[in-house]
N, C-alpha and C. Protein backbone atom coordinates (compact mmCIF):
# COMPACT_ATOMS: atom_id res chain seq x y z
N UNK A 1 0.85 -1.19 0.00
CA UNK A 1 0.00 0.00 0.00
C UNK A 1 0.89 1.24 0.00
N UNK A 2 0.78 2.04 -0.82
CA UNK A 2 1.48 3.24 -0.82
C UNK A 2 0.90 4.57 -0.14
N UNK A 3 1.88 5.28 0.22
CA UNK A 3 1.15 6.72 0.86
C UNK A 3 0.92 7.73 0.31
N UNK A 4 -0.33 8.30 -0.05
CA UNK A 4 -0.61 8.98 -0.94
C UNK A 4 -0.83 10.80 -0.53
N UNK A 5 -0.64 10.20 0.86
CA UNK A 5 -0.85 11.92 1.02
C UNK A 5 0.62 12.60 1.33
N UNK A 6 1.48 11.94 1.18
CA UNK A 6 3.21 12.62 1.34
C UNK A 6 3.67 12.71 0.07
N UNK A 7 3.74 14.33 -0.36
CA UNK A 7 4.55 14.75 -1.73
C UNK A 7 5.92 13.92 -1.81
N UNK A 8 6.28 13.12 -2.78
CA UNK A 8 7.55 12.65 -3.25
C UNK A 8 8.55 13.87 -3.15
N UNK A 9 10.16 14.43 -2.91
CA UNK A 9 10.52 15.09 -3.68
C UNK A 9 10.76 15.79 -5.19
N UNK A 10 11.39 16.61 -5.30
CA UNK A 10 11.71 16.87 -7.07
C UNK A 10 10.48 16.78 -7.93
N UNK A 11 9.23 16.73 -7.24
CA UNK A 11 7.87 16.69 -7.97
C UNK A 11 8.36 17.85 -8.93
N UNK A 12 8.44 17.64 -10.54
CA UNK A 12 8.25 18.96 -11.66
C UNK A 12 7.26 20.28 -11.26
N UNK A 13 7.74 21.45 -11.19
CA UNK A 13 6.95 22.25 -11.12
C UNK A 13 6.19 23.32 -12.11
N UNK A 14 4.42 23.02 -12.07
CA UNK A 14 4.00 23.84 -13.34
C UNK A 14 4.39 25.43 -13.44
N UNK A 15 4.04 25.61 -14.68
CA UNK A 15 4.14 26.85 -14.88
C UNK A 15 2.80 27.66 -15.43
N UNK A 16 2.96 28.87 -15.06
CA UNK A 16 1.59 29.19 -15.40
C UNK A 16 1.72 30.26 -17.12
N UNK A 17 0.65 29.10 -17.80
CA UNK A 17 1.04 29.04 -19.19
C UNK A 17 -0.18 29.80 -19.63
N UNK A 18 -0.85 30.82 -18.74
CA UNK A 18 -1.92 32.01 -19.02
C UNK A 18 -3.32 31.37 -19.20
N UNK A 19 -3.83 29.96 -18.77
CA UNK A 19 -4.93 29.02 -18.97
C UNK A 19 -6.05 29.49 -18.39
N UNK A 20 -5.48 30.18 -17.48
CA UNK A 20 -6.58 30.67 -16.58
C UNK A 20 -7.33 32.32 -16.65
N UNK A 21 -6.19 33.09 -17.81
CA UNK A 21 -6.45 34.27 -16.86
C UNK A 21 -7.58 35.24 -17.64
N UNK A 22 -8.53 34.40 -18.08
CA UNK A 22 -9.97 34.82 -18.22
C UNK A 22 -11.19 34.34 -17.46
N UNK A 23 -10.71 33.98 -16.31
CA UNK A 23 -11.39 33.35 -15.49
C UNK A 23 -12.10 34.35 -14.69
N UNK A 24 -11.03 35.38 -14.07
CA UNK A 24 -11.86 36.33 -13.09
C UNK A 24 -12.89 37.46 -13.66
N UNK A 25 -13.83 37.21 -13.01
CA UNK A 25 -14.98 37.55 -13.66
C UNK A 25 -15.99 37.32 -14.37
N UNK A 26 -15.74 35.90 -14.20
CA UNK A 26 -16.43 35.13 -15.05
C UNK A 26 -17.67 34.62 -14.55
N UNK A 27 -19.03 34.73 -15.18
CA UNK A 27 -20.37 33.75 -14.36
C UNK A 27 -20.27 32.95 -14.98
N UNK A 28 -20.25 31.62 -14.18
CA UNK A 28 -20.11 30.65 -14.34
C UNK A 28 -21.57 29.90 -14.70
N UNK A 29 -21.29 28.76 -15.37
CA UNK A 29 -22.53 28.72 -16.14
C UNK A 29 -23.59 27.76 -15.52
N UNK A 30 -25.02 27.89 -15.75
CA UNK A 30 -26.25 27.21 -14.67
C UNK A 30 -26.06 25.72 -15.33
N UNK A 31 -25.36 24.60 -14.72
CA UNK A 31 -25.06 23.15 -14.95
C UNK A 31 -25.21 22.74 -13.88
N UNK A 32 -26.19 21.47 -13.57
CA UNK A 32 -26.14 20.68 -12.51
C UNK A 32 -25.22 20.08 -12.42
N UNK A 33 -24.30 19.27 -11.47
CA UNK A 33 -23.08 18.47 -11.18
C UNK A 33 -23.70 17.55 -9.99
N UNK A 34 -23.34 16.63 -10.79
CA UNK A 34 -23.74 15.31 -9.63
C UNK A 34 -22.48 15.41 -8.55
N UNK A 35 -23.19 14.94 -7.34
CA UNK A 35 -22.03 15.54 -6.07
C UNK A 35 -21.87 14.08 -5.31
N UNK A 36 -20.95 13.69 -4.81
CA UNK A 36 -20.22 12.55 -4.04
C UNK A 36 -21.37 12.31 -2.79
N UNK A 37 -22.23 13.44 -2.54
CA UNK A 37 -23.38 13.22 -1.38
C UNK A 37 -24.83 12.35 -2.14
N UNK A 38 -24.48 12.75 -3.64
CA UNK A 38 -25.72 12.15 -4.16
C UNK A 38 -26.87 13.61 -5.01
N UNK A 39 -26.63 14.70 -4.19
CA UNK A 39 -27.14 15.68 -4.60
C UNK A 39 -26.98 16.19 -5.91
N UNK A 40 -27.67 17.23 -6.65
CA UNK A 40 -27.35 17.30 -7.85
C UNK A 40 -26.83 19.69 -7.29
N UNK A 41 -25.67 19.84 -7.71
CA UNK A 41 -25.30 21.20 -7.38
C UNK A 41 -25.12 22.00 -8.39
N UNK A 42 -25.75 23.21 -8.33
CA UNK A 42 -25.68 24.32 -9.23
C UNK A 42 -24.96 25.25 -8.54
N UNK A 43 -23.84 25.33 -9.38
CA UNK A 43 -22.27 26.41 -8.41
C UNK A 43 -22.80 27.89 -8.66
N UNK A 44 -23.41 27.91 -10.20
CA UNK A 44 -23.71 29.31 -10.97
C UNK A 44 -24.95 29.73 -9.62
N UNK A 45 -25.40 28.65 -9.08
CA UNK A 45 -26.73 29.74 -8.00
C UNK A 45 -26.51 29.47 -6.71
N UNK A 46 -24.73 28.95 -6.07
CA UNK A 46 -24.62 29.37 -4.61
C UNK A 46 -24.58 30.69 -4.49
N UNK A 47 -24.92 31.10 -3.25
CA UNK A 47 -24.80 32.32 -2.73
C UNK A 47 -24.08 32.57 -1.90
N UNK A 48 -23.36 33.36 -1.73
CA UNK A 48 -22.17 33.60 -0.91
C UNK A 48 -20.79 33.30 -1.42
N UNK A 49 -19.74 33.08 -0.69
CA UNK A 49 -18.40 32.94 -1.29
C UNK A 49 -18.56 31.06 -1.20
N UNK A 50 -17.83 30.65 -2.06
CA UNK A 50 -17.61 29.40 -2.93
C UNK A 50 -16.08 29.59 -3.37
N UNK A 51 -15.89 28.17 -2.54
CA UNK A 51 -14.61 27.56 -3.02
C UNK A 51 -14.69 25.99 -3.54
N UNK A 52 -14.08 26.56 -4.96
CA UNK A 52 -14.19 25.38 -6.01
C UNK A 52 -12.85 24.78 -6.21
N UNK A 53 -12.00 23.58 -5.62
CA UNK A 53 -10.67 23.13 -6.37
C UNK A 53 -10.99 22.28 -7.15
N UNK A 54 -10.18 22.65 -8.04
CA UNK A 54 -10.40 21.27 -9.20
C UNK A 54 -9.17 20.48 -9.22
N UNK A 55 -8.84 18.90 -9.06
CA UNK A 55 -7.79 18.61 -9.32
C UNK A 55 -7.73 17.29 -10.54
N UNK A 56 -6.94 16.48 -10.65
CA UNK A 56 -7.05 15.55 -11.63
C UNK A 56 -7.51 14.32 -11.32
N UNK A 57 -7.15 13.57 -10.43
CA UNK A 57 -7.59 12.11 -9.99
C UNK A 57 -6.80 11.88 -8.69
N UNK A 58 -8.18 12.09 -8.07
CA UNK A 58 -7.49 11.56 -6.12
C UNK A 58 -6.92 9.99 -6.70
N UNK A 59 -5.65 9.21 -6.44
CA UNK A 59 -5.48 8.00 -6.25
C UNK A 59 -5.82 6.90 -4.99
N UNK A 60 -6.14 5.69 -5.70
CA UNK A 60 -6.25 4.89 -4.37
C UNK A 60 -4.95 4.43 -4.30
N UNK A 61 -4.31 4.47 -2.57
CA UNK A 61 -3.37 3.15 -1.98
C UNK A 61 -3.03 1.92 -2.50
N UNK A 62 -4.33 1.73 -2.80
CA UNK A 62 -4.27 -0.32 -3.38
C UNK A 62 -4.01 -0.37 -4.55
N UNK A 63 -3.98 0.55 -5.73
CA UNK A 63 -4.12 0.76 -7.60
C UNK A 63 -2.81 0.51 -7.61
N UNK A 64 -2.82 0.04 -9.05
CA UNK A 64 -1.43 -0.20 -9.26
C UNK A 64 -0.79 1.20 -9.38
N UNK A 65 0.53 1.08 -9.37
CA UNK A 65 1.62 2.61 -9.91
C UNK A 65 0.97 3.05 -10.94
N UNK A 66 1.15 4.50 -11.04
CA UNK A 66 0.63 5.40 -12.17
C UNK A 66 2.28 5.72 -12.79
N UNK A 67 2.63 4.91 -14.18
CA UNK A 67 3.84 5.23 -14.26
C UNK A 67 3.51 7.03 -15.06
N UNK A 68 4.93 7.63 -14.65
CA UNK A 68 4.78 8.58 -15.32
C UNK A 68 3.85 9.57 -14.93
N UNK A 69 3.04 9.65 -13.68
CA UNK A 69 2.37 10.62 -13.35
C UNK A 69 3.09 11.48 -12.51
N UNK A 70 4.23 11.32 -11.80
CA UNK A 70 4.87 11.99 -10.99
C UNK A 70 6.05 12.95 -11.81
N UNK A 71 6.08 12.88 -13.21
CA UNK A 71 6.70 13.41 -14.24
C UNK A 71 5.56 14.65 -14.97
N UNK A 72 4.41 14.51 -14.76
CA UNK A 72 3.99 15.86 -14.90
C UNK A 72 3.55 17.17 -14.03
N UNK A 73 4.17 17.70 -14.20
CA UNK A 73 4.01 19.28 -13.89
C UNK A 73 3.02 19.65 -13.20
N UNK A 74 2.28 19.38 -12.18
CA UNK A 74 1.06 19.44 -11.37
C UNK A 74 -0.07 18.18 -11.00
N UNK A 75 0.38 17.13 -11.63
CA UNK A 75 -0.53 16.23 -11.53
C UNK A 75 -0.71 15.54 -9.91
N UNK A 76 0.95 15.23 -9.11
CA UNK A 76 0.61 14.74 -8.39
C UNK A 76 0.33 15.67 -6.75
N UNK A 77 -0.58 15.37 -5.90
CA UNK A 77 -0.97 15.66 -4.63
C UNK A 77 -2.14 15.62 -4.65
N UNK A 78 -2.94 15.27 -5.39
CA UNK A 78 -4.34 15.32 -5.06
C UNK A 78 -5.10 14.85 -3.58
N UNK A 79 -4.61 13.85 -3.12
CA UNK A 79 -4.92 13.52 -1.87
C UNK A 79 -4.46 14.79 -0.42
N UNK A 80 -2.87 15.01 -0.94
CA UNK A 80 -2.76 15.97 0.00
C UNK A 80 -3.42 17.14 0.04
N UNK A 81 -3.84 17.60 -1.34
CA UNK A 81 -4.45 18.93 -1.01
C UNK A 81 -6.20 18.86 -0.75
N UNK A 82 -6.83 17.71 -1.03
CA UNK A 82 -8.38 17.64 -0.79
C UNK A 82 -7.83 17.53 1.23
N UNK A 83 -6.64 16.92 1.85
CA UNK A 83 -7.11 16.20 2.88
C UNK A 83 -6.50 17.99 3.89
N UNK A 84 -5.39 19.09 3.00
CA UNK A 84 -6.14 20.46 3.52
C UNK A 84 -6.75 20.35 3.37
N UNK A 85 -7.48 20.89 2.98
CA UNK A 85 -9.16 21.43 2.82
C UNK A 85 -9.98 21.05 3.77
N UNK A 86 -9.99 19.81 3.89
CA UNK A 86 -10.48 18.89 5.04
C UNK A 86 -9.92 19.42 6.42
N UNK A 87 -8.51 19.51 6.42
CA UNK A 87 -8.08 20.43 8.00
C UNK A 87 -8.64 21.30 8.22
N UNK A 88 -8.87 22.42 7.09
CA UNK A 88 -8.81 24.00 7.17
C UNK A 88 -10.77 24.09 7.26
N UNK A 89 -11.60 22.57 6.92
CA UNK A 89 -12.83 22.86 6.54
C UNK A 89 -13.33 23.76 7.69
N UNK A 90 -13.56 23.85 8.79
CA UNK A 90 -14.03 24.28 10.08
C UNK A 90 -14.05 25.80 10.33
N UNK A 91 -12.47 26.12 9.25
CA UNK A 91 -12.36 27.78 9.72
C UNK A 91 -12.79 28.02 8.48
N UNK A 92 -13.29 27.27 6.91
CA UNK A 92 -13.96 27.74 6.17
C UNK A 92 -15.63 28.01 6.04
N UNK A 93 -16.13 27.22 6.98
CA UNK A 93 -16.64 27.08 7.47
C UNK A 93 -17.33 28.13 8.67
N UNK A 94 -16.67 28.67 9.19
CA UNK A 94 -16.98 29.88 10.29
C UNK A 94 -16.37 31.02 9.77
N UNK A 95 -16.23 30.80 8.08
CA UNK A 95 -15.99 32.57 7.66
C UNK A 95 -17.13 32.39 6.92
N UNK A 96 -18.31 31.52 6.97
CA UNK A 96 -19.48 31.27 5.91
C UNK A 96 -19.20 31.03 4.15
N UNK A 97 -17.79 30.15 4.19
CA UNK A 97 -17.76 29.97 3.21
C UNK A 97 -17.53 28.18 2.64
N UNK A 98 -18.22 28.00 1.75
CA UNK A 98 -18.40 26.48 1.40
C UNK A 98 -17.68 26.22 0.50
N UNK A 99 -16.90 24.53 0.60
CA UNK A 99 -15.72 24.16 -0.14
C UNK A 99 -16.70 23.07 -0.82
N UNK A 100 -16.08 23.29 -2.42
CA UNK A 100 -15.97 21.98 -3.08
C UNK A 100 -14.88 21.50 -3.66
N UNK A 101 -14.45 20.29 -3.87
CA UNK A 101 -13.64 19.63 -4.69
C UNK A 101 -14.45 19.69 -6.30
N UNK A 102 -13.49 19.03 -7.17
CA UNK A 102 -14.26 19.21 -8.06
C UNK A 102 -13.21 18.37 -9.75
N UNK A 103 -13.60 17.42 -10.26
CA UNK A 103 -12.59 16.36 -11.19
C UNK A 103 -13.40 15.90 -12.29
N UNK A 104 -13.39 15.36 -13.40
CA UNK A 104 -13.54 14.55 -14.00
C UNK A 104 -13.45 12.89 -14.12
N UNK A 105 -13.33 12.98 -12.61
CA UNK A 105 -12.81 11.14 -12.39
C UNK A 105 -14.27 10.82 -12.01
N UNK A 106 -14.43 9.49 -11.84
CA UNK A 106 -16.02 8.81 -11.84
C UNK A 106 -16.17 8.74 -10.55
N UNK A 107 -17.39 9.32 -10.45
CA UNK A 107 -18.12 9.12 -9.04
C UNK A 107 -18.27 8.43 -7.89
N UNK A 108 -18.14 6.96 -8.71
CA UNK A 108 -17.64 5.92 -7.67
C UNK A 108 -16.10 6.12 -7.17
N UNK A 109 -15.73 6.96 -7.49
CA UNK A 109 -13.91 7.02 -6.96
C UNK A 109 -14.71 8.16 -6.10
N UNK A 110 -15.07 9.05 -6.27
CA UNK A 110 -14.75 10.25 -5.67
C UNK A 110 -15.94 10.18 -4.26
N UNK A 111 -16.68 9.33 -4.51
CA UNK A 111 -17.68 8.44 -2.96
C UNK A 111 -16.14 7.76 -2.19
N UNK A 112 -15.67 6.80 -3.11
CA UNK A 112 -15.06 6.54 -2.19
C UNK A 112 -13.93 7.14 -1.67
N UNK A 113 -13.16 8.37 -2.74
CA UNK A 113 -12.37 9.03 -1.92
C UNK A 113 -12.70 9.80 -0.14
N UNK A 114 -13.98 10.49 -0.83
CA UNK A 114 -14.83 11.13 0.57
C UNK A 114 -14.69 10.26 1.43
N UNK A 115 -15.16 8.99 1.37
CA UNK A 115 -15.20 7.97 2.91
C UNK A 115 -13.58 7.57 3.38
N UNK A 116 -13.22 7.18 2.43
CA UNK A 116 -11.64 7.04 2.79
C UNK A 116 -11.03 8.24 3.54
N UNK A 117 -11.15 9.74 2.78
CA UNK A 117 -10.06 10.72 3.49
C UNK A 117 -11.06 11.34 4.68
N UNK A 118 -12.23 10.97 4.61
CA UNK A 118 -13.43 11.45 5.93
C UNK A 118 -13.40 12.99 5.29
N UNK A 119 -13.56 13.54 4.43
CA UNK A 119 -13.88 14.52 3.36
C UNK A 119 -14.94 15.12 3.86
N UNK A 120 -14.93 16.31 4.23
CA UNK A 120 -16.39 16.89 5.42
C UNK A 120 -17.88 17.81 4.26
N UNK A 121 -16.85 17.79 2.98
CA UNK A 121 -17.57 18.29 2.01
C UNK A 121 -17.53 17.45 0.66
N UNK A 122 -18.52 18.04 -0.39
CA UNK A 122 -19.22 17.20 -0.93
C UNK A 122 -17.65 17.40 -2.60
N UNK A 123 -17.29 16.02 -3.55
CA UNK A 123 -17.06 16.49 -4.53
C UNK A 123 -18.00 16.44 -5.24
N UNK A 124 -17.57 17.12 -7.01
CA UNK A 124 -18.71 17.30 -7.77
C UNK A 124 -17.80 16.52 -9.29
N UNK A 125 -18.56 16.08 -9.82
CA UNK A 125 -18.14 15.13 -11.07
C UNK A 125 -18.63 16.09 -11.98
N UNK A 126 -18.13 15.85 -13.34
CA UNK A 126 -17.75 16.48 -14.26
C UNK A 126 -17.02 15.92 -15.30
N UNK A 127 -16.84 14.63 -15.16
CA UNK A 127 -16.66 13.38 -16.35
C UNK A 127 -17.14 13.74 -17.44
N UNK A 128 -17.87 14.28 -17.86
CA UNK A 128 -18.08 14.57 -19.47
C UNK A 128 -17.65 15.72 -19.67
N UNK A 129 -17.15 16.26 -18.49
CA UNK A 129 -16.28 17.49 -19.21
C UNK A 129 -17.00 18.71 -19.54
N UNK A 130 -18.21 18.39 -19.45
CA UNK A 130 -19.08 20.00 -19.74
C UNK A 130 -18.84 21.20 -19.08
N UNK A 131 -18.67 21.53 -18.06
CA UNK A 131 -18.32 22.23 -16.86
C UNK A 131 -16.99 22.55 -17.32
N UNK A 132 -15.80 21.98 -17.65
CA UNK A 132 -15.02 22.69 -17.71
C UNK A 132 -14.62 23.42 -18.97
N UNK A 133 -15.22 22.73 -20.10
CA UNK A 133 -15.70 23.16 -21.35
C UNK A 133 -15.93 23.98 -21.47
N UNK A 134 -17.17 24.72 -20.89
CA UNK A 134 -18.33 25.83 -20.78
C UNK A 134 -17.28 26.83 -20.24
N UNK A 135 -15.81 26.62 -19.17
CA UNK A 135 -15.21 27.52 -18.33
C UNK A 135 -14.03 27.64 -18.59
N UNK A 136 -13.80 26.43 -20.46
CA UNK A 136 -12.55 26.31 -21.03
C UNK A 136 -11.16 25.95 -19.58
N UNK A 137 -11.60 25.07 -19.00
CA UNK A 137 -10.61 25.14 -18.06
C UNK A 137 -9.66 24.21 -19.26
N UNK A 138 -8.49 24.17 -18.14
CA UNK A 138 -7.30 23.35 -19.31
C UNK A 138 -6.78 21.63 -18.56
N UNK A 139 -6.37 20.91 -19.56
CA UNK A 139 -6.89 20.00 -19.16
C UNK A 139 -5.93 18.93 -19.87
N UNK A 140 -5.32 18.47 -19.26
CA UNK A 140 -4.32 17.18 -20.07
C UNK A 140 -4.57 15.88 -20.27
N UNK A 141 -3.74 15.12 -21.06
CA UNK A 141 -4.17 13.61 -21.13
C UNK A 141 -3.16 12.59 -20.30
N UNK A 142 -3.98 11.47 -20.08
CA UNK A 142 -2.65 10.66 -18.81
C UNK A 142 -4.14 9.03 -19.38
N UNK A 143 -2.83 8.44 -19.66
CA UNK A 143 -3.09 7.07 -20.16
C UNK A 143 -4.69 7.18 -20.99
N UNK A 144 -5.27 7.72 -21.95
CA UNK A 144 -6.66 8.02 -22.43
C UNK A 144 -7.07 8.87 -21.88
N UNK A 145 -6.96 8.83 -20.96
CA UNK A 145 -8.27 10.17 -19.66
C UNK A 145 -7.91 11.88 -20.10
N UNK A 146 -8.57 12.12 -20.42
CA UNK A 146 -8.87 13.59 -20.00
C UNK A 146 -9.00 14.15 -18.65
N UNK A 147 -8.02 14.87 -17.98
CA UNK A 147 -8.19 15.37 -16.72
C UNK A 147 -8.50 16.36 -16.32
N UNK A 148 -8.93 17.40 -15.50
CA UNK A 148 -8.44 18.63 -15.81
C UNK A 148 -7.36 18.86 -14.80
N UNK A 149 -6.33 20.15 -15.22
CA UNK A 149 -5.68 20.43 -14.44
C UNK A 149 -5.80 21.21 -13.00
N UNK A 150 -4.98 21.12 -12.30
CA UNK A 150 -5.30 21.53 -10.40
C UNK A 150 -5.27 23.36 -10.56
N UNK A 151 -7.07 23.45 -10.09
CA UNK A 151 -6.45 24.67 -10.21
C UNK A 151 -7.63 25.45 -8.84
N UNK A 152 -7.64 26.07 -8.55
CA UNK A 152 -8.82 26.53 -7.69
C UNK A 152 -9.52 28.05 -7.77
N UNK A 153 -10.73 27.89 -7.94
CA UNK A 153 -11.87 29.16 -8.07
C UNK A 153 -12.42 29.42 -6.44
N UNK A 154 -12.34 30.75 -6.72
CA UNK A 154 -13.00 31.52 -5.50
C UNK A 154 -13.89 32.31 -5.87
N UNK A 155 -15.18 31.67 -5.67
CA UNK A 155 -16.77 31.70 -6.54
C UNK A 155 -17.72 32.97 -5.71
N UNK A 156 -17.84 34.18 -5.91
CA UNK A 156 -18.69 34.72 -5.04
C UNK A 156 -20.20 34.84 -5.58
N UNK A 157 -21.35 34.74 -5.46
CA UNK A 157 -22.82 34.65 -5.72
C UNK A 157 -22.78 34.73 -7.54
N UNK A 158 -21.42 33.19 -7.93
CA UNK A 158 -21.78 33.02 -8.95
C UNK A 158 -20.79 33.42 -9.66
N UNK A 159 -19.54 34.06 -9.65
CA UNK A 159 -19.06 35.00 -10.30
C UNK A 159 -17.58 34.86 -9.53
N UNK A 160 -16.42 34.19 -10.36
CA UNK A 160 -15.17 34.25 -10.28
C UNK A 160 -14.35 35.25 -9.95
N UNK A 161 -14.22 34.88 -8.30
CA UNK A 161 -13.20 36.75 -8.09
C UNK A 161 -12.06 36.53 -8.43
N UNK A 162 -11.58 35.21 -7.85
CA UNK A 162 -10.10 34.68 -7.62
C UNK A 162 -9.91 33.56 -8.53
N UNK A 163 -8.54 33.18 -8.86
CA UNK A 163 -8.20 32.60 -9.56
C UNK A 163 -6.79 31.41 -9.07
N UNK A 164 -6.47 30.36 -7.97
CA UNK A 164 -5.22 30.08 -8.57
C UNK A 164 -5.15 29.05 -8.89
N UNK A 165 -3.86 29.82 -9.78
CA UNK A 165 -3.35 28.24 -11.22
C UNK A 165 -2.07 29.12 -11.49
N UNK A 166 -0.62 28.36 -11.57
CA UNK A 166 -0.77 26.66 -11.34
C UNK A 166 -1.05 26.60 -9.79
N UNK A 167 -1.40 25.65 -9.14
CA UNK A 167 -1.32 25.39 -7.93
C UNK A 167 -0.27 24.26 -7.82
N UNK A 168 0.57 24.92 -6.52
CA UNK A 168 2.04 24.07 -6.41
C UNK A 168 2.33 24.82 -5.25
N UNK A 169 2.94 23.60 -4.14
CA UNK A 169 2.78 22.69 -3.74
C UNK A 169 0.91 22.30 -2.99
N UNK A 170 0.32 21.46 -4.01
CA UNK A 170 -1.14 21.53 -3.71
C UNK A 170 -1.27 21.23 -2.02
N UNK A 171 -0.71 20.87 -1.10
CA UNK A 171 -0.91 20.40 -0.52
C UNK A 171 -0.75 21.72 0.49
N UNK A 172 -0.19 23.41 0.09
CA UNK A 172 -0.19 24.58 0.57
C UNK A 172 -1.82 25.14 0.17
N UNK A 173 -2.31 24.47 -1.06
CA UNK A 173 -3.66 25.40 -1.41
C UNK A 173 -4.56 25.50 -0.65
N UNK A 174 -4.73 25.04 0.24
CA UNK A 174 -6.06 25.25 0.91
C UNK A 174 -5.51 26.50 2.06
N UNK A 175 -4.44 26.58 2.76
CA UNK A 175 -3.75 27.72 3.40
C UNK A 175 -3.51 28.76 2.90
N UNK A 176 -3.21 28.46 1.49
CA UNK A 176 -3.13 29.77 0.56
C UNK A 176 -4.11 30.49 0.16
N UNK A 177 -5.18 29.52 -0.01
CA UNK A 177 -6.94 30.34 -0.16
C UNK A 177 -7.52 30.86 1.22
N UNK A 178 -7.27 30.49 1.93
CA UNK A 178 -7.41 31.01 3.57
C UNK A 178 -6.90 32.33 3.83
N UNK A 179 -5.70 32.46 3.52
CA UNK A 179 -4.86 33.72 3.80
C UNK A 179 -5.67 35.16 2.84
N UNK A 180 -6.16 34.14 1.10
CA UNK A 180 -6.10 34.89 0.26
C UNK A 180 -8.24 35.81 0.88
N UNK A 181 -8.38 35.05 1.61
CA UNK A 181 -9.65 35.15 1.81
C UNK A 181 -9.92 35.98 3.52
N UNK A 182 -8.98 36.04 4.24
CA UNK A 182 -8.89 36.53 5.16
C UNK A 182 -8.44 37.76 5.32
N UNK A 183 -7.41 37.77 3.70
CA UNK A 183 -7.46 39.52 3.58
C UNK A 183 -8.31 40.23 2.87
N UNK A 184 -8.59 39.56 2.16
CA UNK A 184 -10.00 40.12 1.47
C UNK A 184 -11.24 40.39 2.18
N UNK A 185 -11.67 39.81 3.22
CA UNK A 185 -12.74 39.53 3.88
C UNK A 185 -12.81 40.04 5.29
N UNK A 186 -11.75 41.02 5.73
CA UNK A 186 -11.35 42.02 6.63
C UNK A 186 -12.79 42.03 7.52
């Protein structure tokens, strides 16, 4: 069984190749997203501040090696940075603001990621890719799959204030959206 929430060293680091930077300001578009609780979520009609990470594929422990995933440029931490989020949920939480995860990997992974990392919030699927389509997010290939890349939205009543991408070391992002939200939110 391998450990999935400790960054390897020398992980490649992305660069930010401008993917994102029509994002702020953006309304995001009215799409239901099936959610890891079962619910069906419309991001375009939360109210209030919304935090959206998107990353590529939480891994399981038991799967075989992903050769070659630790060779691209942002792919690996997914576990470490959903299982911030999960630390930090409580004080996101008592600034009235709600976290989602958010991937293209299948639902049955991302149920069972939630029970495995005890995940206090809901992810949202996006396997066909519409959602990020509609928001042109950017998005690489790894053995067939379409992923998208790790990046995180800071959603206010619908409408993209914040933006970061690349996100590196993911397993800082959820502290880094905290900070970025605590000065803002004075």
């Amino acid at each position: 069984m391998k450990d999935l929430s400790v960054l390897p060293e020398g992980l490649p680091i992305p660069i930010d190749d401008g993917a994102c930077n029509h994002l702020v300001g953006f309304q995001l578009p009215s799409m239901q997203l099936s959610s890891s609780s079962g619910r069906l979520i419309n991001l375009a009609t939360e109210v209030g501040v919304t935090v959206v990470y998107f990353y590529p594929l939480i891994g399981h422990p038991d799967a075989p090696p992903m050769i070659g995933w630790n060779d691209i440029p942002g792919a690996r931490g997914c576990t470490p940075q959903s299982c911030a989020f999960r630390d930090l949920n409580s004080e996101f939480s008592n600034m009235g603001v709600q976290v989602f995860g958010a991937s293209s990997q299948p639902l049955d992974a991302q149920q069972e990621a939630v029970s495995r990392l005890h995940l206090p919030f809901e992810l949202l699927n996006d396997s066909s890719l519409g959602f990020a389509a509609a928001l042109a997010l950017p998005t690489f290939e790894y053995n067939g799959l379409e992923l998208i890349k790790r990046l995180t939205l800071i959603v206010e009543n619908g409408v993209v204030i914040k933006v970061f991408y690349p996100v590196f070391p993911p397993n800082q992002n959820a502290s880094h959206v905290m900070d970025w939200l605590k000065s803002r939110f004075k």
